[in-house]
N, C-alpha and C. Protein backbone atom coordinates (compact mmCIF):
# COMPACT_ATOMS: atom_id res chain seq x y z
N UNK A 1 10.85 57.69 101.51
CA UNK A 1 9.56 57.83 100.87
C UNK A 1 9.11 56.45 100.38
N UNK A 2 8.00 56.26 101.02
CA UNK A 2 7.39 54.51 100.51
C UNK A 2 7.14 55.05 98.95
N UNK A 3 6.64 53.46 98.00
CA UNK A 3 6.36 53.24 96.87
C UNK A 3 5.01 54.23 96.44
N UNK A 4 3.98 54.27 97.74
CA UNK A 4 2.81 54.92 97.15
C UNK A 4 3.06 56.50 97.43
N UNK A 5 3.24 56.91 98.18
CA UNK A 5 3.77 58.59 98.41
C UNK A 5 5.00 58.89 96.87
N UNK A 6 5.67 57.96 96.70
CA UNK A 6 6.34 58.13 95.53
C UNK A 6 5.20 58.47 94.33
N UNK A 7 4.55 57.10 94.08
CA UNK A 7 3.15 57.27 92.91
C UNK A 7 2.53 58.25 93.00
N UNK A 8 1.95 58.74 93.95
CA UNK A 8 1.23 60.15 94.48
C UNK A 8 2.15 61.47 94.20
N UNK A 9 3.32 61.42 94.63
CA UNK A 9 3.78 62.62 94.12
C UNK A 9 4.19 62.49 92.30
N UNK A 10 4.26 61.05 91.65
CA UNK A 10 4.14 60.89 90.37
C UNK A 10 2.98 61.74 89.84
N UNK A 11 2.26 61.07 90.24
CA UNK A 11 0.90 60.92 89.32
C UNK A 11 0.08 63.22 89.88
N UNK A 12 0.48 63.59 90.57
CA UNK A 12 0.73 65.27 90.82
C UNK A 12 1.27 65.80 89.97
N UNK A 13 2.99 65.40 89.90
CA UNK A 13 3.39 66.05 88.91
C UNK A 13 3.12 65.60 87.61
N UNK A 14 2.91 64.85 87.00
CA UNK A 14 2.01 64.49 86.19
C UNK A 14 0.98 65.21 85.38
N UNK A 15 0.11 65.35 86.62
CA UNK A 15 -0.96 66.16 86.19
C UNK A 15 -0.26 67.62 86.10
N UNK A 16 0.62 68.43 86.79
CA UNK A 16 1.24 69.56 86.51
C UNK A 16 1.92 69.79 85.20
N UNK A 17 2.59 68.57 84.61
CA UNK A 17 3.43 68.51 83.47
C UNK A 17 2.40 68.46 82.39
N UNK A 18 1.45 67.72 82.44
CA UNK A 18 0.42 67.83 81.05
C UNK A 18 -0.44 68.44 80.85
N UNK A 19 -1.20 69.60 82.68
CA UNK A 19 -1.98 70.55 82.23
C UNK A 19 -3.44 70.10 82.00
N UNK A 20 -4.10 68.64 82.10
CA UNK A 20 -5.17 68.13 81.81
C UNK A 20 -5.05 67.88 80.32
N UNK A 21 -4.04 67.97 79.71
CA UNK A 21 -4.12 67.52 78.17
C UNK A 21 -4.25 65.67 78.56
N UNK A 22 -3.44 65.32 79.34
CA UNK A 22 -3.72 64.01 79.06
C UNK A 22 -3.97 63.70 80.78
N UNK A 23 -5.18 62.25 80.66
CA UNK A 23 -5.38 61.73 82.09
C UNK A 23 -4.36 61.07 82.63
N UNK A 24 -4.11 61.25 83.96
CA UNK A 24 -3.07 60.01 84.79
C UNK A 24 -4.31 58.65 84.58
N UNK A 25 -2.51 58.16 83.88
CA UNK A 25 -3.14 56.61 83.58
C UNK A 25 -3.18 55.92 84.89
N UNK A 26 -4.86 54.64 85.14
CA UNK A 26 -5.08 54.33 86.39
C UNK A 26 -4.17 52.94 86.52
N UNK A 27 -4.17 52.89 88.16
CA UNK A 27 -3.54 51.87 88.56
C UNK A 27 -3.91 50.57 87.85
N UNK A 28 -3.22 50.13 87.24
CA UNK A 28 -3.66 48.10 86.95
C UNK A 28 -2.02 47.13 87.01
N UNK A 29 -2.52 46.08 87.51
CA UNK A 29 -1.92 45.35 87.68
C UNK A 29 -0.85 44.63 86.97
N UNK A 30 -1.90 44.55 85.86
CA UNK A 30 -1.28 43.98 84.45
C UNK A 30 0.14 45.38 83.94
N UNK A 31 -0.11 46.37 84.07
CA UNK A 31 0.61 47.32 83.65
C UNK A 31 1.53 48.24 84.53
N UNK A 32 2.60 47.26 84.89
CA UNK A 32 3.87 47.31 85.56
C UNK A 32 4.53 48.60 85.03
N UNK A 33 4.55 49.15 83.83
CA UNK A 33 4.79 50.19 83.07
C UNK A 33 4.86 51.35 83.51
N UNK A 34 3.40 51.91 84.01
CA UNK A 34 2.52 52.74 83.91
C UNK A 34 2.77 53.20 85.35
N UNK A 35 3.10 51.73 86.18
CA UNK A 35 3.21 52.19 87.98
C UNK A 35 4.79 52.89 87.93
N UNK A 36 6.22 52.04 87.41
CA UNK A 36 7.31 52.83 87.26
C UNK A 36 7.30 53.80 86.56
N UNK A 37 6.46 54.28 85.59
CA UNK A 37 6.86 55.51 85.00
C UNK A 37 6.48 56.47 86.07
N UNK A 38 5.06 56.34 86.69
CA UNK A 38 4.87 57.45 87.65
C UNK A 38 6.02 57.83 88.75
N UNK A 39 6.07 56.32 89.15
CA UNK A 39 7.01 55.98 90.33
C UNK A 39 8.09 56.95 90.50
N UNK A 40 8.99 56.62 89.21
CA UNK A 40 10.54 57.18 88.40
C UNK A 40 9.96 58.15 88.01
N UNK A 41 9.84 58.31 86.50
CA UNK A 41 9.63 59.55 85.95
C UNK A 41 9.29 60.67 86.64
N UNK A 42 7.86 60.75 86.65
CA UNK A 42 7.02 61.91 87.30
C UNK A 42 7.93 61.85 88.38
N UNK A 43 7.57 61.15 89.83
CA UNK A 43 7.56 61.12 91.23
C UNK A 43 9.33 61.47 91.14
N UNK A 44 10.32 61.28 90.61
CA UNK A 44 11.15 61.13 91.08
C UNK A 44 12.06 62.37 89.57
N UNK A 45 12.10 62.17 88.80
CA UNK A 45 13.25 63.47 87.60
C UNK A 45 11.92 64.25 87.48
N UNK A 46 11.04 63.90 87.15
CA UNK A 46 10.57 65.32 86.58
C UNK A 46 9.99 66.18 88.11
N UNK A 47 10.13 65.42 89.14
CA UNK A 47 10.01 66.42 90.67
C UNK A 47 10.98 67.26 91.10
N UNK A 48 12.06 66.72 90.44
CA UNK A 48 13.59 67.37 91.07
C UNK A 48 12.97 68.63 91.02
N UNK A 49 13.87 69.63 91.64
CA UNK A 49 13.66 71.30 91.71
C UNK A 49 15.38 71.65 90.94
N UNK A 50 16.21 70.81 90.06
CA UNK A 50 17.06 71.67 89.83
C UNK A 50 16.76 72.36 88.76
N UNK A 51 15.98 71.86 87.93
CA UNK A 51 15.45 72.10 86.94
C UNK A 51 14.03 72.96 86.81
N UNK A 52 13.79 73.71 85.94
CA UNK A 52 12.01 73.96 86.54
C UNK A 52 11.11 72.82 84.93
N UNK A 53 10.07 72.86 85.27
CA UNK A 53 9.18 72.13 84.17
C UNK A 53 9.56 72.53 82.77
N UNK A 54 9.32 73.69 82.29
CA UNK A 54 9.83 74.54 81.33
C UNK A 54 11.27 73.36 80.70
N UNK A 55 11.65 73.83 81.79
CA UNK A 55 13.12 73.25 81.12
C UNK A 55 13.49 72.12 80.89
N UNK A 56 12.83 71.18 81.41
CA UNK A 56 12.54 69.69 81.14
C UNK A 56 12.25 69.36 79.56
N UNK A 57 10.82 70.26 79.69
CA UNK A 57 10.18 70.32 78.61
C UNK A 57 10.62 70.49 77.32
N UNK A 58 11.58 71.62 77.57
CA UNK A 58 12.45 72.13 76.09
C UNK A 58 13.42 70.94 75.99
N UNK A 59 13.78 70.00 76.64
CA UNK A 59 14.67 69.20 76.66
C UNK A 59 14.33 68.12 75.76
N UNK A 60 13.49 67.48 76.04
CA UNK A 60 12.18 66.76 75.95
C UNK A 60 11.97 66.74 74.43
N UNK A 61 11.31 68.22 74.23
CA UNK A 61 11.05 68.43 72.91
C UNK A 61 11.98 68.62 71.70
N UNK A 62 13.75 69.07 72.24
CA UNK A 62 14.28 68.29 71.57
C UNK A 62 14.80 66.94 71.37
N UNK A 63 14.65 66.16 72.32
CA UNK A 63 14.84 64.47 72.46
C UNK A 63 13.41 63.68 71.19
N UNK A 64 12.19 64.50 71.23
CA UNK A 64 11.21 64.10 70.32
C UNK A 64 11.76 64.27 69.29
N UNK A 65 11.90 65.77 68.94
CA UNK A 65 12.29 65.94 67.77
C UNK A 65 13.49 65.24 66.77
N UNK A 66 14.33 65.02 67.70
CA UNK A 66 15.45 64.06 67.21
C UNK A 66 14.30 62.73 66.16
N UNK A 67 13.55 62.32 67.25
CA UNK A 67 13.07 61.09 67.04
C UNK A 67 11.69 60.92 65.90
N UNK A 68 11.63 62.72 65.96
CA UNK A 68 10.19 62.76 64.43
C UNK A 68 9.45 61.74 65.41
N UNK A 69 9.28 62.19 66.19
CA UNK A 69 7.65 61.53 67.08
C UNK A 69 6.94 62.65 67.20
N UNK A 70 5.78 62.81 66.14
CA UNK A 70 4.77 63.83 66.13
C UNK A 70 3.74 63.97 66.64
N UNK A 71 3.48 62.79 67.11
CA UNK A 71 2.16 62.60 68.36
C UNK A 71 2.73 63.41 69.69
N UNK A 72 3.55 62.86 69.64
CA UNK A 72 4.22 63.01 71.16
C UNK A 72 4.80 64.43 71.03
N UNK A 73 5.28 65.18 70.26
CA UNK A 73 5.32 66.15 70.27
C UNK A 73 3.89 67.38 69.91
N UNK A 74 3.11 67.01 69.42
CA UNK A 74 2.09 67.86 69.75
C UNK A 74 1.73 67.70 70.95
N UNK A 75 1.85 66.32 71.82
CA UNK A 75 1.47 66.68 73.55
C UNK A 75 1.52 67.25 74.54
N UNK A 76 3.17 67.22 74.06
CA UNK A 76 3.91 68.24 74.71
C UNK A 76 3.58 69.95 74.60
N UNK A 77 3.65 70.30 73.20
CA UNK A 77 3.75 71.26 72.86
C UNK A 77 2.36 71.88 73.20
N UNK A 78 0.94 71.21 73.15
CA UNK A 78 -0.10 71.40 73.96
C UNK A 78 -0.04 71.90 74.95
N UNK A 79 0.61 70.96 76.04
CA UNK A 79 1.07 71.10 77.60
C UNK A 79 1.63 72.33 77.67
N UNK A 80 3.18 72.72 76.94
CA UNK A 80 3.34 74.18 77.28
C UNK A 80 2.96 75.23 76.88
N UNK A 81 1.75 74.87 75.83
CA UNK A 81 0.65 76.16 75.58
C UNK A 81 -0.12 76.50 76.21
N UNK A 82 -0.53 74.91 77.03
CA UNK A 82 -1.69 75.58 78.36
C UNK A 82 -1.15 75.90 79.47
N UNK A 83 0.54 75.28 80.23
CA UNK A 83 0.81 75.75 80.99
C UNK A 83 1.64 77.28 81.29
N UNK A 84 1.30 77.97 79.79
CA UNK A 84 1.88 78.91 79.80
C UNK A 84 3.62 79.46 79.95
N UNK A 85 3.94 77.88 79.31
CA UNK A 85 5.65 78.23 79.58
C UNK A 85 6.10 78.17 77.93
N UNK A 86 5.17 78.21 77.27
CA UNK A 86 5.61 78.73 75.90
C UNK A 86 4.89 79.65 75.03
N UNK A 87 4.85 80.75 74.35
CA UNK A 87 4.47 81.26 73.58
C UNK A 87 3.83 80.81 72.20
N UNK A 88 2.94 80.80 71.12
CA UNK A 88 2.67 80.11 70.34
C UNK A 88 3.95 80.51 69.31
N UNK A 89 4.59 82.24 68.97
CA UNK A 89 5.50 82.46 68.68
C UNK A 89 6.84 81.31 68.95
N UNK A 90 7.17 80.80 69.98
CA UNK A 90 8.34 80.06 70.62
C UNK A 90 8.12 78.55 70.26
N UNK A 91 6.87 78.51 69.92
CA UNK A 91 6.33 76.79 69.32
C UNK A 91 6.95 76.76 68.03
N UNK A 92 6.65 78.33 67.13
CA UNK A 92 6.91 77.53 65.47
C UNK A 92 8.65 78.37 65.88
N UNK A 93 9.07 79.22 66.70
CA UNK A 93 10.44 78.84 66.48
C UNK A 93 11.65 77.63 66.64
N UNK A 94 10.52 76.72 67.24
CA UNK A 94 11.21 75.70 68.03
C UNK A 94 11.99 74.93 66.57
N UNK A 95 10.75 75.09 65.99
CA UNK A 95 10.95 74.25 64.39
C UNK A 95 11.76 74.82 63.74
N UNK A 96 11.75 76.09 63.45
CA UNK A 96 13.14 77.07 62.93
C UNK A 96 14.36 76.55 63.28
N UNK A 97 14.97 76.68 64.61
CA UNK A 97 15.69 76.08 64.95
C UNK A 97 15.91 74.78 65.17
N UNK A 98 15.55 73.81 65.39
CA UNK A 98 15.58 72.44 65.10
C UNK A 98 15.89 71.92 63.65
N UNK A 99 15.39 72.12 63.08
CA UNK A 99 15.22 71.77 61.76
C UNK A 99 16.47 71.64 60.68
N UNK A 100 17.77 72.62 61.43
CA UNK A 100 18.86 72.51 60.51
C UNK A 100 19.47 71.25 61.52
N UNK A 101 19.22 70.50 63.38
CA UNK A 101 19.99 69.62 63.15
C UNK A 101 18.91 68.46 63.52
N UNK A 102 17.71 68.25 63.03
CA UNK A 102 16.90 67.06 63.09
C UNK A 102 17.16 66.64 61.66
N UNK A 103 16.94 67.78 60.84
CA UNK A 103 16.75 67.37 59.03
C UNK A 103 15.46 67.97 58.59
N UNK A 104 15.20 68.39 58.16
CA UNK A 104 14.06 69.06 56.51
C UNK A 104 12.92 68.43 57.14
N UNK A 105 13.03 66.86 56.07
CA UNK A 105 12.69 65.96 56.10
C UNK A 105 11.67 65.92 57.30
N UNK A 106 11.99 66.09 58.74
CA UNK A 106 11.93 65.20 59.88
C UNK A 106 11.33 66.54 60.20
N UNK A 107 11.55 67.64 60.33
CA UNK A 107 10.90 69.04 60.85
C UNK A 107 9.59 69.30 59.62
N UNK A 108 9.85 68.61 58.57
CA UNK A 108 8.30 68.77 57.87
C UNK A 108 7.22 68.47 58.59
N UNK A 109 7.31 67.01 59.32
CA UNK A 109 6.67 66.48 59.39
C UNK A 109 6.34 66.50 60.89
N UNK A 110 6.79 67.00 61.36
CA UNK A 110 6.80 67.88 62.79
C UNK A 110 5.68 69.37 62.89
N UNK A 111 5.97 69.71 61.59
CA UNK A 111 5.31 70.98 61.34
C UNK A 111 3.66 71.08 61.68
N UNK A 112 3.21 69.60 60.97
CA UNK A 112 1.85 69.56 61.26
C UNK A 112 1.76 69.13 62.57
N UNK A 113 1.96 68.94 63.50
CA UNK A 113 2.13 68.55 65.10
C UNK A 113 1.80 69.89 65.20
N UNK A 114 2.90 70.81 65.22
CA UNK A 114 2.91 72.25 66.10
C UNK A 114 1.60 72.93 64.99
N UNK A 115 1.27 72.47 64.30
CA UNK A 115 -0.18 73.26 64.30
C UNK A 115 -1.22 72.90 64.50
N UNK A 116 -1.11 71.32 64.58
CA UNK A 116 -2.25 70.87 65.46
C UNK A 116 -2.48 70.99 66.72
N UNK A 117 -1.09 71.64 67.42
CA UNK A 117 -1.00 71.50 69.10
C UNK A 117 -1.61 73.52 68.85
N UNK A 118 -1.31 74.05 68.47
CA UNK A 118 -1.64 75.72 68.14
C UNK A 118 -3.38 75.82 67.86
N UNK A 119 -3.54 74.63 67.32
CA UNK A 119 -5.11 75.06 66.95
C UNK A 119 -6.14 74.42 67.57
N UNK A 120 -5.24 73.34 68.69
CA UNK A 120 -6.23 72.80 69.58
C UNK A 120 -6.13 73.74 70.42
N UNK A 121 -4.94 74.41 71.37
CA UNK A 121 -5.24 75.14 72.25
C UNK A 121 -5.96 76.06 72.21
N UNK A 122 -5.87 77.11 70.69
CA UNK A 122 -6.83 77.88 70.35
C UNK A 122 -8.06 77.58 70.79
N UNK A 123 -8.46 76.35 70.29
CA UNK A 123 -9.97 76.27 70.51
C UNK A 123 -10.55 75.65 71.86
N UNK A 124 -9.44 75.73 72.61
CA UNK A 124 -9.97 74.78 74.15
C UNK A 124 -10.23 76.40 75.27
């Protein structure tokens, strides 16, 4: 598989993984970044079939959560509200469970994420 059939099947799954919550970022030159993430990321782990999206995802969202990245976890958590691989129920349990091994602390502040990701989908 050449470099651009790689990007192309990136920048697909891509758009499958985020659901139109977020745009595939465009090609530039300057941003070497943006071409390997599609390249790798998308085009190449998040294409595998051993896994399905879902399950990435839950993976994912505990790797955020570790990290109290609340942007990035309402993106996510967006994504599997519109792609229908989570329940809004299964969003605030995520926090239930997380929360005894992220910390209090770190799932507080997580909390407002999963209701900002709950009340945007609501309203989209």
């Amino acid at each position: 598989m050449t470099d651009d059939e790689r990007r192309a099947r990136g920048e697909e799954m891509f758009k499958q993984v985020y659901g139109g919550i977020v745009s595939v970022p465009p090609e530039a030159k300057d941003a070497p970044f943006i071409d390997i993430m599609l390249r790798n990321l998308f085009g190449e782990v998040w294409a595998r079939d051993v896994m399905s999206v879902r399950d990435r995802r839950l993976l994912l969202i505990g790797a955020i959560a570790a990290l109290g990245e609340g942007t990035i976890m309402e993106i996510q958590l967006r994504a599997a509200l519109r792609n229908k691989e989570l329940t809004e129920e299964q969003v605030n349990e995520i926090l239930v469970m997380l929360a005894s091994y992220v910390g209090y602390p770190r799932a507080t502040n997580l909390q407002a994420a999963i209701m900002r990701a709950i009340a945007a989908e609501k309203a989209s």
